[in-house]
N, C-alpha and C. Protein backbone atom coordinates (compact mmCIF):
# COMPACT_ATOMS: atom_id res chain seq x y z
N UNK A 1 103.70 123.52 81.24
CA UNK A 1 104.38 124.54 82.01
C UNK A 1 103.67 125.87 81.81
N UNK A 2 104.15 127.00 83.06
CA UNK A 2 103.00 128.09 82.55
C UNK A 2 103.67 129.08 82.72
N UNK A 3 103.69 130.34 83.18
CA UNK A 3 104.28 131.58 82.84
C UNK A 3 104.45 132.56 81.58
N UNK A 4 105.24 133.00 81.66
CA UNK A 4 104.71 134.19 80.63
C UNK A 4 106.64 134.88 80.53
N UNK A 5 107.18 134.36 79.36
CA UNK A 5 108.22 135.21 78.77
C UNK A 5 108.40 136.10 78.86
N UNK A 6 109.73 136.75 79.49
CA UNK A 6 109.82 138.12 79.60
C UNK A 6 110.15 138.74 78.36
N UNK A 7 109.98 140.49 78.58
CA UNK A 7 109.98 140.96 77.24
C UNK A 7 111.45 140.91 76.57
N UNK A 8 111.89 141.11 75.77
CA UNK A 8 112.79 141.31 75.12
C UNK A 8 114.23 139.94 75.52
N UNK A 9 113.54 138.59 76.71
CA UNK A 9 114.03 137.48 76.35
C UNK A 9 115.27 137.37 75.09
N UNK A 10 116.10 136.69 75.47
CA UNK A 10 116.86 136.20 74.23
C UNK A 10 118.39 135.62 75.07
N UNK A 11 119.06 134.48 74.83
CA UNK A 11 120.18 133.88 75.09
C UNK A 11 121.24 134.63 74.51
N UNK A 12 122.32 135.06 75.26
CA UNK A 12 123.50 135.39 74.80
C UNK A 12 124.15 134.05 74.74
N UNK A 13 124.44 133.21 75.43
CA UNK A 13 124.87 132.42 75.19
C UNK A 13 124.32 130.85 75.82
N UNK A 14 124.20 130.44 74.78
CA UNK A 14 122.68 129.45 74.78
C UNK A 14 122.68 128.61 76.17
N UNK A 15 122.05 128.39 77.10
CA UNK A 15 121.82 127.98 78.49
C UNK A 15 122.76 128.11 79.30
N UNK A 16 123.28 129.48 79.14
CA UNK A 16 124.12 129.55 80.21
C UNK A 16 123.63 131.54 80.54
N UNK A 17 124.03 132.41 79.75
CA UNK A 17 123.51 133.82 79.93
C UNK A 17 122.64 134.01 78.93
N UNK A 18 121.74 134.69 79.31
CA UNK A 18 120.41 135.49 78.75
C UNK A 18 120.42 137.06 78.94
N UNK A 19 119.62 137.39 78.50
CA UNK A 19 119.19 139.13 78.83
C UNK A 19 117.56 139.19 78.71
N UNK A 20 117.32 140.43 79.70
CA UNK A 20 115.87 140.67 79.62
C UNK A 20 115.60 141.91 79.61
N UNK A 21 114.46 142.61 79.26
CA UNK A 21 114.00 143.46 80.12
C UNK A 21 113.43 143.30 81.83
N UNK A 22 113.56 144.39 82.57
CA UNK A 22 113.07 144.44 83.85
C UNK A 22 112.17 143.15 84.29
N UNK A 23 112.06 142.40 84.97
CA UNK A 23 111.11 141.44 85.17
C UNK A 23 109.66 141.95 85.59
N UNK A 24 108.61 141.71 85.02
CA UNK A 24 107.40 142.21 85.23
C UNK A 24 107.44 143.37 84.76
N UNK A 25 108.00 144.41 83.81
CA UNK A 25 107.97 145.62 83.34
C UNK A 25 108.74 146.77 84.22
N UNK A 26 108.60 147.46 83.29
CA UNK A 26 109.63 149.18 83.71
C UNK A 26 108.18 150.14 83.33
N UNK A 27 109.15 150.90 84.86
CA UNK A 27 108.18 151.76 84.86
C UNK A 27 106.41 151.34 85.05
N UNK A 28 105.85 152.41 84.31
CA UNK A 28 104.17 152.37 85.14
C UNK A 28 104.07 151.11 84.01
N UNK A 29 104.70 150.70 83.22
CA UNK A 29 104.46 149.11 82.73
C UNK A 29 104.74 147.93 83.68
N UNK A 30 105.21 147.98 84.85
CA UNK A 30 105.32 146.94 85.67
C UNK A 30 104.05 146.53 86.26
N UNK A 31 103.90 145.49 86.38
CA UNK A 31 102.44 144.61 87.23
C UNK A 31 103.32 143.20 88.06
N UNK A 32 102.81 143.20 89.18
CA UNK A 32 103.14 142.35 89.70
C UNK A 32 102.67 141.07 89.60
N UNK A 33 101.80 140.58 89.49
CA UNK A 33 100.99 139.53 88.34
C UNK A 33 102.05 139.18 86.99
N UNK A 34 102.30 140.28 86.28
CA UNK A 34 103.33 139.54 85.01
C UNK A 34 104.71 139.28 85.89
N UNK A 35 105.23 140.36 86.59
CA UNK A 35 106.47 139.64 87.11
C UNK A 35 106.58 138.24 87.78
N UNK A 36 105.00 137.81 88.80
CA UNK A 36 105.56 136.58 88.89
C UNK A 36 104.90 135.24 87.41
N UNK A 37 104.64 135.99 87.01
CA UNK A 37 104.54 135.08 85.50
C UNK A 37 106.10 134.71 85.03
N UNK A 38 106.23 135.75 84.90
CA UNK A 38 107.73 135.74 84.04
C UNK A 38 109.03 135.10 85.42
N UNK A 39 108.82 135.36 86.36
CA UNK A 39 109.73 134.58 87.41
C UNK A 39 109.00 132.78 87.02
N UNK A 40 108.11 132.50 87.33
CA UNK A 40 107.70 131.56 87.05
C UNK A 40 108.35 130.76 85.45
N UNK A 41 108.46 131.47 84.76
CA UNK A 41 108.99 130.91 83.02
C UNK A 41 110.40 130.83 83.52
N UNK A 42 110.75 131.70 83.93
CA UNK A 42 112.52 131.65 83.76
C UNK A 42 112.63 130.46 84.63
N UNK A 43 112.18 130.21 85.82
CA UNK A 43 112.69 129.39 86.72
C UNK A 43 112.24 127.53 85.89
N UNK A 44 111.23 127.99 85.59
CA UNK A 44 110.83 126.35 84.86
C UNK A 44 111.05 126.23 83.09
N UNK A 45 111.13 127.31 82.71
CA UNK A 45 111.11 127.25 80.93
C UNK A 45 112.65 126.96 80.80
N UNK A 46 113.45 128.03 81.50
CA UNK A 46 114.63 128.77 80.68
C UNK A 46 115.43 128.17 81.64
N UNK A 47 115.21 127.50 82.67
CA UNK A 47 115.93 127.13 83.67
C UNK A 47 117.17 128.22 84.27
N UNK A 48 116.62 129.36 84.26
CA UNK A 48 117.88 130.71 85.21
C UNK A 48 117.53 129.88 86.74
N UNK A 49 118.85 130.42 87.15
CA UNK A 49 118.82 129.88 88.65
C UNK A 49 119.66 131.07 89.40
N UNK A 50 120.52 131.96 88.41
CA UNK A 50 121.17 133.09 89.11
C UNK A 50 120.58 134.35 88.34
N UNK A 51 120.54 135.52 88.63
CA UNK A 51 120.02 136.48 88.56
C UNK A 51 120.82 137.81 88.83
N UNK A 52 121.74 138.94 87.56
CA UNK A 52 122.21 139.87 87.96
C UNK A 52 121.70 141.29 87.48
N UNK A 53 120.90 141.84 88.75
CA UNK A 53 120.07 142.94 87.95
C UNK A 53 120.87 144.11 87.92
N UNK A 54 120.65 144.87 86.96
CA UNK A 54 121.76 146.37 86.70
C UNK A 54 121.01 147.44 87.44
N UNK A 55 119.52 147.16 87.76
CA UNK A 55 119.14 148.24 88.35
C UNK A 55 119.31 148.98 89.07
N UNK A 56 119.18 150.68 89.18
CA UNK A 56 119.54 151.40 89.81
C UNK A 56 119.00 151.49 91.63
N UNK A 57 118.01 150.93 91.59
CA UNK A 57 116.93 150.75 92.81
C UNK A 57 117.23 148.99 92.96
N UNK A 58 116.96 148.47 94.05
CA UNK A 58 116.74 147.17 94.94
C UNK A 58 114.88 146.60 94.28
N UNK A 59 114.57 147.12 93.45
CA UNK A 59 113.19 146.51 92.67
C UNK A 59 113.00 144.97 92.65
N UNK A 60 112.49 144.35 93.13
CA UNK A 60 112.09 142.62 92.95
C UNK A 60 112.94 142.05 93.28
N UNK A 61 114.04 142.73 94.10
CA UNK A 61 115.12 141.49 94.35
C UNK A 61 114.77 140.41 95.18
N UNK A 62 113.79 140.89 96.60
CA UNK A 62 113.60 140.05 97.41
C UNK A 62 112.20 139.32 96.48
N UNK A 63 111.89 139.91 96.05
CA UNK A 63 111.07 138.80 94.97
C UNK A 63 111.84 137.12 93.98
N UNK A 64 112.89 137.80 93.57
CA UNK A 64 113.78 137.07 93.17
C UNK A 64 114.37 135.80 94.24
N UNK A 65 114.67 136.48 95.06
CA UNK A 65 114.99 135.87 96.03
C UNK A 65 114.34 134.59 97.11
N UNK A 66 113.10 135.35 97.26
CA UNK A 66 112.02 134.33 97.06
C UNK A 66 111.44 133.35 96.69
N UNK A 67 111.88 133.33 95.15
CA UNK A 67 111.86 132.45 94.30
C UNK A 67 112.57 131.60 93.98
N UNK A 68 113.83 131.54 94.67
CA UNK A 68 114.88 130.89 94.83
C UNK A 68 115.99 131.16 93.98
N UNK A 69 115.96 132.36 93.23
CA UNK A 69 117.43 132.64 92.67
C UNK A 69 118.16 133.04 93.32
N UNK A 70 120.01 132.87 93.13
CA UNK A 70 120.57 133.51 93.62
C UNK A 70 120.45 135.05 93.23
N UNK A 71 120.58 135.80 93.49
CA UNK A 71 120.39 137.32 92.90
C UNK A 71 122.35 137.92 93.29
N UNK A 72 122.77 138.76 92.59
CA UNK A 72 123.29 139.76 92.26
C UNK A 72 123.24 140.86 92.19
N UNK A 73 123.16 142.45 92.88
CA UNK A 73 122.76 143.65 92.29
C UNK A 73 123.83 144.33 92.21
N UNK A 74 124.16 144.71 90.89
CA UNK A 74 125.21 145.60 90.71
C UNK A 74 124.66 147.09 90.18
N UNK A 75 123.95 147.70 90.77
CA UNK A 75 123.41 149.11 90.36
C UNK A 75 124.33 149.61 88.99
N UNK A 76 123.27 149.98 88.02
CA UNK A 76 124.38 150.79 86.62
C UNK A 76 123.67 152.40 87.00
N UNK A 77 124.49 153.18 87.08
CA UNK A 77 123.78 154.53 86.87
C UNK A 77 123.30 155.08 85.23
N UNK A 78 122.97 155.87 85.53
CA UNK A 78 122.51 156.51 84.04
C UNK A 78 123.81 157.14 83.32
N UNK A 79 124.70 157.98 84.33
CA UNK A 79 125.38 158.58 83.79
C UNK A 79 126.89 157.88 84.28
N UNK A 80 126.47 156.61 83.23
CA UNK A 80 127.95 155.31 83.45
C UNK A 80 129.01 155.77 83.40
N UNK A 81 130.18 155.28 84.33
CA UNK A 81 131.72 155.76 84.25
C UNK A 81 132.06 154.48 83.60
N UNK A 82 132.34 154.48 82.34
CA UNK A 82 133.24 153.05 81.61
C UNK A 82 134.43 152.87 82.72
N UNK A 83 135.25 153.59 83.00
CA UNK A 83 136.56 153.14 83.98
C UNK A 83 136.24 152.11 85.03
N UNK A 84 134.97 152.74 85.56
CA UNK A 84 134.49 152.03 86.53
C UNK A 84 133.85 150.96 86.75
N UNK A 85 132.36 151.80 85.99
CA UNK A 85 131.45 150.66 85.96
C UNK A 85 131.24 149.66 85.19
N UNK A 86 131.84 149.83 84.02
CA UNK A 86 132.05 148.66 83.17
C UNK A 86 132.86 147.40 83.75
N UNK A 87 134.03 147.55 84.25
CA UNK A 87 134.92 146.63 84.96
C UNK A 87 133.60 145.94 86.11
N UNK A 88 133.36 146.77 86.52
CA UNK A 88 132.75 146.30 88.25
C UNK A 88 131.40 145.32 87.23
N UNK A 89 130.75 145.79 86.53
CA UNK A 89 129.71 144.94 86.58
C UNK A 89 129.95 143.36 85.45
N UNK A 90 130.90 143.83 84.45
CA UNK A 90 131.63 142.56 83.86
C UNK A 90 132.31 141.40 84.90
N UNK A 91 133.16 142.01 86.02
CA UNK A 91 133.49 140.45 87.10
C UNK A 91 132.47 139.85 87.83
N UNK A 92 131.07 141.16 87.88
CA UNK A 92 130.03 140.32 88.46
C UNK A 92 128.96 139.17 87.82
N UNK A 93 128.98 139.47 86.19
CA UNK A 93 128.76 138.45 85.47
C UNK A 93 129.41 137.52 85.52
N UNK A 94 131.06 137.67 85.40
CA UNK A 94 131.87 136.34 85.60
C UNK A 94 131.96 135.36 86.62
N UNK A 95 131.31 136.53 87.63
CA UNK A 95 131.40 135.74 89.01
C UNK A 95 129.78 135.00 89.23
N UNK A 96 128.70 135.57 88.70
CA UNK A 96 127.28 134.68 88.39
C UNK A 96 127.93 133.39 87.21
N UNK A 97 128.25 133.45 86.57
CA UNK A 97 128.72 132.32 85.33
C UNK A 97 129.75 131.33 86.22
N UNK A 98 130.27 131.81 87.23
CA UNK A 98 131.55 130.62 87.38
C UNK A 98 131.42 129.22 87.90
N UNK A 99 129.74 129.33 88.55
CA UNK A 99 129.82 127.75 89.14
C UNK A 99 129.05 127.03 87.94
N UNK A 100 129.40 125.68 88.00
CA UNK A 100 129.11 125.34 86.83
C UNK A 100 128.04 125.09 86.15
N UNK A 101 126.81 125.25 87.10
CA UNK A 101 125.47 124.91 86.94
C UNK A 101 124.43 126.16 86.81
N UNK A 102 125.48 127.26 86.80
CA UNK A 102 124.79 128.81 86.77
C UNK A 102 124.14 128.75 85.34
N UNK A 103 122.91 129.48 85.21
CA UNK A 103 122.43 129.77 84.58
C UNK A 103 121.61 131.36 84.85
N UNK A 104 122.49 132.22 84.05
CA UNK A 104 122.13 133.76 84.58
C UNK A 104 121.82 134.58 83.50
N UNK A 105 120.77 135.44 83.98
CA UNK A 105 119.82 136.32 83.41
C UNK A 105 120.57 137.28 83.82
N UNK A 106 120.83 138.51 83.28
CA UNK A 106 121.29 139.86 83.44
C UNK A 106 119.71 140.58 82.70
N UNK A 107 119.58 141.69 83.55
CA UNK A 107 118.87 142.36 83.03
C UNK A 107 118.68 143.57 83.78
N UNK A 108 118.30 144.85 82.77
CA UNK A 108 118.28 145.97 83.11
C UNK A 108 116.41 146.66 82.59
N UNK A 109 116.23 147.63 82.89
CA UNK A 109 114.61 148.12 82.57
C UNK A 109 114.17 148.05 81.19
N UNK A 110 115.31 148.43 80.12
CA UNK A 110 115.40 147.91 78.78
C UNK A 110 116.62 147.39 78.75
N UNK A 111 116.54 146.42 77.14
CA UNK A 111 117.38 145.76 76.56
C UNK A 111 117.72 147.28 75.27
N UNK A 112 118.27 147.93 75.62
CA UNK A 112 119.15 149.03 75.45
C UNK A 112 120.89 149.14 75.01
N UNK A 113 120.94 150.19 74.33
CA UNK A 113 122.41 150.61 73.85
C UNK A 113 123.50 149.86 74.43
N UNK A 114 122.96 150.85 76.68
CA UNK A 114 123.99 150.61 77.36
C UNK A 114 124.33 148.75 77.50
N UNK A 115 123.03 147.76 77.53
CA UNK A 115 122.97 146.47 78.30
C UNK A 115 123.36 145.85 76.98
N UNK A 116 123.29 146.13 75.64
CA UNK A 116 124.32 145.38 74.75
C UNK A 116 125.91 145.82 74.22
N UNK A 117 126.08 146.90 74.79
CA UNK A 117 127.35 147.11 75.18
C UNK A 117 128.09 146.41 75.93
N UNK A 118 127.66 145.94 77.04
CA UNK A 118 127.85 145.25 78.01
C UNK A 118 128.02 143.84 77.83
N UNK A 119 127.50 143.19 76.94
CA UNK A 119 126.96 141.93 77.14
C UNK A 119 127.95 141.90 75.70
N UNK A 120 128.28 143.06 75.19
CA UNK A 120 129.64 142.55 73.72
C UNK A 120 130.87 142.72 74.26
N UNK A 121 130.94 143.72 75.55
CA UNK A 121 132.20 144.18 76.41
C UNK A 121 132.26 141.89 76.98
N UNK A 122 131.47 141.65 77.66
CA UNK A 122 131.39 140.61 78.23
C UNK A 122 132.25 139.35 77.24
N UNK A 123 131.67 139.34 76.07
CA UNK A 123 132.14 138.24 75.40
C UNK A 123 133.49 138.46 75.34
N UNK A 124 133.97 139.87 74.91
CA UNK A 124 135.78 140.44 75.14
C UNK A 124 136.01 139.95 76.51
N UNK A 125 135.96 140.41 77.43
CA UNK A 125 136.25 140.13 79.00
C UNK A 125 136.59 138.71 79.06
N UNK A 126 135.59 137.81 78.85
CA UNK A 126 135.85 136.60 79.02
C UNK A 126 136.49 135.60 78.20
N UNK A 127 137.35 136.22 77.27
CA UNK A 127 138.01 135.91 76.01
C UNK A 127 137.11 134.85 74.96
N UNK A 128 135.66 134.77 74.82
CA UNK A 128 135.23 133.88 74.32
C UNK A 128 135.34 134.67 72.69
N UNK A 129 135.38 136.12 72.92
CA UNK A 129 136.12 136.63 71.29
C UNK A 129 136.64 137.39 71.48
N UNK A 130 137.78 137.58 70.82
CA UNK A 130 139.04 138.43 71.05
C UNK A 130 138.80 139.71 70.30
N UNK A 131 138.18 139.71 69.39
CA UNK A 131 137.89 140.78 68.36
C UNK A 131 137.21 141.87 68.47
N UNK A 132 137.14 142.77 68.66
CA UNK A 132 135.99 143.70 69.31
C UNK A 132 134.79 143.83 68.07
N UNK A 133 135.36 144.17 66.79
CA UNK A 133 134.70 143.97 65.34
C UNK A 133 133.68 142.58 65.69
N UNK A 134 134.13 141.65 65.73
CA UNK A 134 133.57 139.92 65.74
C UNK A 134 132.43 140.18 67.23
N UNK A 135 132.64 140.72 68.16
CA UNK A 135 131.77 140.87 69.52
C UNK A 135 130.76 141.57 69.12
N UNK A 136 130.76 142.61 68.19
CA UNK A 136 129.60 144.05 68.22
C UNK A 136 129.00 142.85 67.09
N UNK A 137 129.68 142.19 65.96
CA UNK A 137 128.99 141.60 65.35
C UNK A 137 127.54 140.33 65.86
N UNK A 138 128.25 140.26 66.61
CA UNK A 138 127.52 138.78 67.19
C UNK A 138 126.61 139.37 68.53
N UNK A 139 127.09 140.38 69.13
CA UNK A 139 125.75 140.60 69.99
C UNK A 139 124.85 141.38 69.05
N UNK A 140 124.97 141.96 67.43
CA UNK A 140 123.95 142.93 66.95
C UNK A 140 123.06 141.86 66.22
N UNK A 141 123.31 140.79 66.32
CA UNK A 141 123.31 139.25 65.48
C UNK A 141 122.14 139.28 66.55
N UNK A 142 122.13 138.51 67.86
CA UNK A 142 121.41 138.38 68.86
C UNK A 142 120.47 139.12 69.28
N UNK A 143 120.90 140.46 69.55
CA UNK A 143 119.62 141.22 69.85
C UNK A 143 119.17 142.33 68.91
N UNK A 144 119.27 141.76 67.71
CA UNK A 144 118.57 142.31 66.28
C UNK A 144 118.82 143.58 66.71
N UNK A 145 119.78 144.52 67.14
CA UNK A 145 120.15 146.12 66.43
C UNK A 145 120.99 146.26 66.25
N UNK A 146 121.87 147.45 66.34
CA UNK A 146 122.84 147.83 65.96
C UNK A 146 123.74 148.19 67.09
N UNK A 147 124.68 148.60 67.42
CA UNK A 147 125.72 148.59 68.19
C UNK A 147 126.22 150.38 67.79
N UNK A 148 125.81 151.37 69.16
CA UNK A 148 126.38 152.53 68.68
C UNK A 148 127.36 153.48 69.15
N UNK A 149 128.20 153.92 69.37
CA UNK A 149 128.91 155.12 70.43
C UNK A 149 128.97 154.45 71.57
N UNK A 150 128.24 154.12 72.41
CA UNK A 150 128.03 154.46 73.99
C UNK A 150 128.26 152.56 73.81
N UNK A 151 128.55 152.13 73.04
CA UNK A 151 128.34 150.46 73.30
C UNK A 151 129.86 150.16 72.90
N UNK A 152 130.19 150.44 71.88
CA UNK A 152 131.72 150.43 71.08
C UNK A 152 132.51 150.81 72.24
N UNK A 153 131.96 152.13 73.09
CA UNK A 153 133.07 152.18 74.17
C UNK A 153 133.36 151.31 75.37
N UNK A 154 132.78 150.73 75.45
CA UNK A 154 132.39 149.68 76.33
C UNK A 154 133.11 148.87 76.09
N UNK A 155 133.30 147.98 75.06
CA UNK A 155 134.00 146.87 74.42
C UNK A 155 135.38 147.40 74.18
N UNK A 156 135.25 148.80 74.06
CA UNK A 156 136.99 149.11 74.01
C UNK A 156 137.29 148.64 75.44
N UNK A 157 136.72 149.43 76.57
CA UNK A 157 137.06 149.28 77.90
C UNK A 157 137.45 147.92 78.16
N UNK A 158 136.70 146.97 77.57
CA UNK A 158 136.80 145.25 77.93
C UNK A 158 138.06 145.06 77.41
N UNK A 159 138.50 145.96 76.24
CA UNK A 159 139.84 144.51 75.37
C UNK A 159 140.61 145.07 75.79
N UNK A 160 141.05 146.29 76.67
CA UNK A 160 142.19 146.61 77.39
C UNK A 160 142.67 145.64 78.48
């Protein structure tokens, strides 16, 4: 098999959600050559078949699309409304996860504060842990950092 792993790769929850960085890079790090490398891995390595990008711009979707994922775009702004945007982009994960053969990549330009906030808000949302303590634990478990301010609020937003 051939392609090329995207950066910052890693399963939230083992063959079913993942996280990435941007496909083919962020910013003047993007090449279109690695993006379809890395479309190429996910589709045959990692087996993704759905696709929900946070990006603020329409970037590679029809690339994605192309390639035969379903795609998703739920734009995150920079300057996130938890009331809002937290809710809106958590049912759109639930709603990439619900058929049973989904296998979905979320990803934003980095694997960042805001996108593991999200992805610990997620495990609350979908009651797979009730604990908000036990969620920050287990996504800081996964994507080796720490969990800070701007992520904790997030996961509050979820267990309401």
């Amino acid at each position: 098999m051939t392609g090329l792993k995207p950066r910052d790769f890693v399963w939230v929850i083992a063959g079913r959600l993942a996280v990435s960085q941007r496909i083919g890079g962020h910013g003047f790090q993007h090449r279109r050559v690695r993006r379809e490398e890395e479309i190429i891995w996910l589709r045959d390595n990692a087996k993704i078949n759905t696709l929900v990008s946070l990006l603020t711009g329409n970037q590679n979707i029809s690339s994605y699309e192309d390639a035969g994922f379903a795609v998703t775009h739920e734009p995150l702004p920079t300057d996130l409304n938890v009331s809002s945007d937290v809710p809106r982009v958590l049912k759109a994960i639930q709603s990439a996860l619900s058929p049973v053969n989904a296998v979905v990549l979320v990803h934003r330009d980095l694997v960042d504060e805001t996108l593991a906030g999200l992805l610990a808000a997620y495990l609350i949302y979908s009651g797979m842990v009730g604990d908000p303590i036990k969620a920050a634990a287990v996504i800081q478990e996964i994507l080796g950092r720490p969990l800070g301010p701007e992520a904790r609020t997030m996961m509050n937003a979820a267990a309401r």
